[in-house]
N, C-alpha and C. Protein backbone atom coordinates (compact mmCIF):
# COMPACT_ATOMS: atom_id res chain seq x y z
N UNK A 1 12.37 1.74 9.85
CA UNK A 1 11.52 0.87 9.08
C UNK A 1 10.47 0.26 9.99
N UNK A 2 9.27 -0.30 9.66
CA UNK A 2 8.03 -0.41 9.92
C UNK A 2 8.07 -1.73 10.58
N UNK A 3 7.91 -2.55 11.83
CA UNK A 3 7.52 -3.64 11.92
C UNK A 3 7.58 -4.37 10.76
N UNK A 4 8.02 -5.85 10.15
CA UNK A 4 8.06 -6.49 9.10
C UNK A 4 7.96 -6.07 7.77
N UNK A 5 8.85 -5.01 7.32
CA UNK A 5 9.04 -4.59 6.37
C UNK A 5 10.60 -4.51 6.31
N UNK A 6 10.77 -4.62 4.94
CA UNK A 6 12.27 -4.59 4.63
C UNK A 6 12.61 -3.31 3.57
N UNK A 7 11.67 -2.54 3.31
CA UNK A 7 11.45 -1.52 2.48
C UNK A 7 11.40 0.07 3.26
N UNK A 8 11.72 0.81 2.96
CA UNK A 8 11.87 2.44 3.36
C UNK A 8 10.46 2.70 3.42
N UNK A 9 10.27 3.30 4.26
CA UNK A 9 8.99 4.18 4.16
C UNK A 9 9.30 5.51 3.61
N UNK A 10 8.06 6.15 2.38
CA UNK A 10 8.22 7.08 2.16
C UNK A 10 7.55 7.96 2.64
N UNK A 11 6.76 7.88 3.16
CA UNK A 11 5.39 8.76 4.28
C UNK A 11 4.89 8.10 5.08
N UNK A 12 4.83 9.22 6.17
CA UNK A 12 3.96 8.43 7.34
C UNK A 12 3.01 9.64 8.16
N UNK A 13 2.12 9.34 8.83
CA UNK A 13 1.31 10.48 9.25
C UNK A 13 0.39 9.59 10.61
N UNK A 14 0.38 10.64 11.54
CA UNK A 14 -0.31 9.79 12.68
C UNK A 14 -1.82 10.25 12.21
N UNK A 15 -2.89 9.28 13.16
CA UNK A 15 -4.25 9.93 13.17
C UNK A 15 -4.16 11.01 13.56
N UNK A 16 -5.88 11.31 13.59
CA UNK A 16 -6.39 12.69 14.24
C UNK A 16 -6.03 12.23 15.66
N UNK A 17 -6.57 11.05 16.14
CA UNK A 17 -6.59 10.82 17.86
C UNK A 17 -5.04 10.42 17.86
N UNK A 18 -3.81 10.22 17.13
CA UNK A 18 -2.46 9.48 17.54
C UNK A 18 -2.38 8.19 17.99
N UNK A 19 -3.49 7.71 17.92
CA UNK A 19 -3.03 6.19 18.03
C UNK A 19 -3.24 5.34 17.04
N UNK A 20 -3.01 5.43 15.87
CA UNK A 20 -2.45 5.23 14.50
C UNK A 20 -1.23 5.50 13.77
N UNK A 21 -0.53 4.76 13.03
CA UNK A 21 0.37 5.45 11.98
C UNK A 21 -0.10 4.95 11.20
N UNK A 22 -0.34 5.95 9.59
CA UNK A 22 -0.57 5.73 8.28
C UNK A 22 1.01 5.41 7.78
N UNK A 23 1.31 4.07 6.78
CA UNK A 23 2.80 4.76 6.37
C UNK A 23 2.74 4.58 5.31
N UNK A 24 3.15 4.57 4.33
CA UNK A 24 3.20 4.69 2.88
C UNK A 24 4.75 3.76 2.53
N UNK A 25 5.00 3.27 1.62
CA UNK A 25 6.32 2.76 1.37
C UNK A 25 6.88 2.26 -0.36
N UNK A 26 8.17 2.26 0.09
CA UNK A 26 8.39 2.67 -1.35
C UNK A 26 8.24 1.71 -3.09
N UNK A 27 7.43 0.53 -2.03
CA UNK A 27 6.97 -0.06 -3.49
C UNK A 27 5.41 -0.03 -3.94
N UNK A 28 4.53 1.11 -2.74
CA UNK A 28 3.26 1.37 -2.74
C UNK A 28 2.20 0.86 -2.23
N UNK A 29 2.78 0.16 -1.42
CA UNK A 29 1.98 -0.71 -0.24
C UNK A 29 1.86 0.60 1.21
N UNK A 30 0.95 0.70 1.62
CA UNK A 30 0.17 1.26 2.81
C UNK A 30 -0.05 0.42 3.56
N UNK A 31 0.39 0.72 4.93
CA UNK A 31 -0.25 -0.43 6.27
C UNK A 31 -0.05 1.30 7.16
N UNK A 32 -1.11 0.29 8.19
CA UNK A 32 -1.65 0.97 9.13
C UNK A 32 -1.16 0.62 10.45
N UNK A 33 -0.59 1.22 11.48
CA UNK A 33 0.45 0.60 12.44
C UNK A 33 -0.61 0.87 13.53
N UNK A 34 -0.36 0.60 14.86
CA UNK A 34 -0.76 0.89 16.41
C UNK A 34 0.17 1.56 16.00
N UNK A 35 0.11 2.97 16.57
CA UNK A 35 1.34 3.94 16.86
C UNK A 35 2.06 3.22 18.25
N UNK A 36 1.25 2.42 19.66
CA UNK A 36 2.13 2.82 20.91
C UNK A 36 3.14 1.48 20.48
N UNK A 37 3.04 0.09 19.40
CA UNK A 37 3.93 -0.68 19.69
C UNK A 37 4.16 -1.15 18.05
N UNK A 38 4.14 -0.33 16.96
CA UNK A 38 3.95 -0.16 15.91
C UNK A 38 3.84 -1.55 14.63
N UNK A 39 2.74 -2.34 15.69
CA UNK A 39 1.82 -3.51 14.97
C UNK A 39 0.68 -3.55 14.16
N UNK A 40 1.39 -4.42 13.06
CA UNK A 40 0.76 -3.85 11.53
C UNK A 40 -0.92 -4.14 12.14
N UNK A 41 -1.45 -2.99 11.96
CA UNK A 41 -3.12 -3.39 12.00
C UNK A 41 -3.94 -3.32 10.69
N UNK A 42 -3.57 -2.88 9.61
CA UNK A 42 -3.98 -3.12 8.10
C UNK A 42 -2.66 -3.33 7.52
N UNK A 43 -3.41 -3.97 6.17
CA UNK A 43 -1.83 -3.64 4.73
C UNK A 43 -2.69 -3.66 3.62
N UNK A 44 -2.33 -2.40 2.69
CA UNK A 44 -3.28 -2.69 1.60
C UNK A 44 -2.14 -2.42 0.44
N UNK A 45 -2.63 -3.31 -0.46
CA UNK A 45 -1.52 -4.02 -1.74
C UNK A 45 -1.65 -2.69 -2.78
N UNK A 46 -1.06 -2.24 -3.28
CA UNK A 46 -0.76 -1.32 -4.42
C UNK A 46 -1.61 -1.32 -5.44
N UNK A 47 -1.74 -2.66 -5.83
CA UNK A 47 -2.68 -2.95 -6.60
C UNK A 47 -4.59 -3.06 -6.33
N UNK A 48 -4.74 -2.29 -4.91
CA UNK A 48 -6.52 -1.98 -4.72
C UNK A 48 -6.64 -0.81 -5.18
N UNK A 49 -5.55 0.32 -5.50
CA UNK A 49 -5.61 1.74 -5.48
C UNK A 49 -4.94 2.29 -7.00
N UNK A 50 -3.94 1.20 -7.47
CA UNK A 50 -3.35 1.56 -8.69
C UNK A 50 -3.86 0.30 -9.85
N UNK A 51 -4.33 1.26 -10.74
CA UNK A 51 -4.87 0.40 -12.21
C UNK A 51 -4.07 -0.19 -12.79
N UNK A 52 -4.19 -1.61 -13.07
CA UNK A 52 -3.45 -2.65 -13.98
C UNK A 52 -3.33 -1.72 -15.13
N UNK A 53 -2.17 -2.15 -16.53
CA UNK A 53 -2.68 -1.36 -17.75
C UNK A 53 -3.43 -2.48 -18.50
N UNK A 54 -4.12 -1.64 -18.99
CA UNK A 54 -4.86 -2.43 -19.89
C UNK A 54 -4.13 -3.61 -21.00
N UNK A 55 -5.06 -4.79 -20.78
CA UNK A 55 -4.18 -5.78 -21.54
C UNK A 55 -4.62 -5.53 -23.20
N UNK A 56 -3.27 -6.20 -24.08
CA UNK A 56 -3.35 -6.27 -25.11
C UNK A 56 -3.68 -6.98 -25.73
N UNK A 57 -4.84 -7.09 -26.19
CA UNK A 57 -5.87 -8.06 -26.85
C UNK A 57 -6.07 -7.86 -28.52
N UNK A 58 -5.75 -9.22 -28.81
CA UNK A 58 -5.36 -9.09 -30.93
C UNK A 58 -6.77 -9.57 -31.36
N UNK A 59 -7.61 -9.60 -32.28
CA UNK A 59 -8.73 -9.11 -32.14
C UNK A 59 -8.73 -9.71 -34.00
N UNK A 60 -9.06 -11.26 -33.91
CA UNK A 60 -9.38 -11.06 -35.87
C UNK A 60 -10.29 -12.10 -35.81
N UNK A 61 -11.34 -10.64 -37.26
CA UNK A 61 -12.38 -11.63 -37.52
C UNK A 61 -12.48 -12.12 -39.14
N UNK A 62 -12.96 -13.33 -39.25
CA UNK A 62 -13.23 -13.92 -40.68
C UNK A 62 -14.49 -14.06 -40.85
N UNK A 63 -14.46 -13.35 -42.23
CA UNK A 63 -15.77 -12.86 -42.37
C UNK A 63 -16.23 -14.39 -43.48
């Protein structure tokens, strides 16, 4: 498991140059590690990449 995470990673992939880890995890959060001491250097929330559903909006008019 990832520096301050309490969750499984489900993918991970180094950069092109290796001094990165991409990881992926299993509630859909992405962070970006230093590969040599694996300190979170991004985190991006599930919700920049996955669409809310659309809310349900009731809709009456009097005419």
């Amino acid at each position: 498991m990832a520096v301050g995470s309490s969750l499984a990673i489900s993918q991970a992939d180094f950069s092109s140059d290796g001094t990165e880890i991409y990881a992926s995890f299993v509630d859909g959060t992405i962070k970006i590690l230093d590969a040599s001491n694996l300190e979170p250097l991004c985190r991006v929330d599930p919700t920049a990449y996955i669409p809310l559903p659309p809310l349900q909006v009731s809709v009456c008019i009097w005419w």
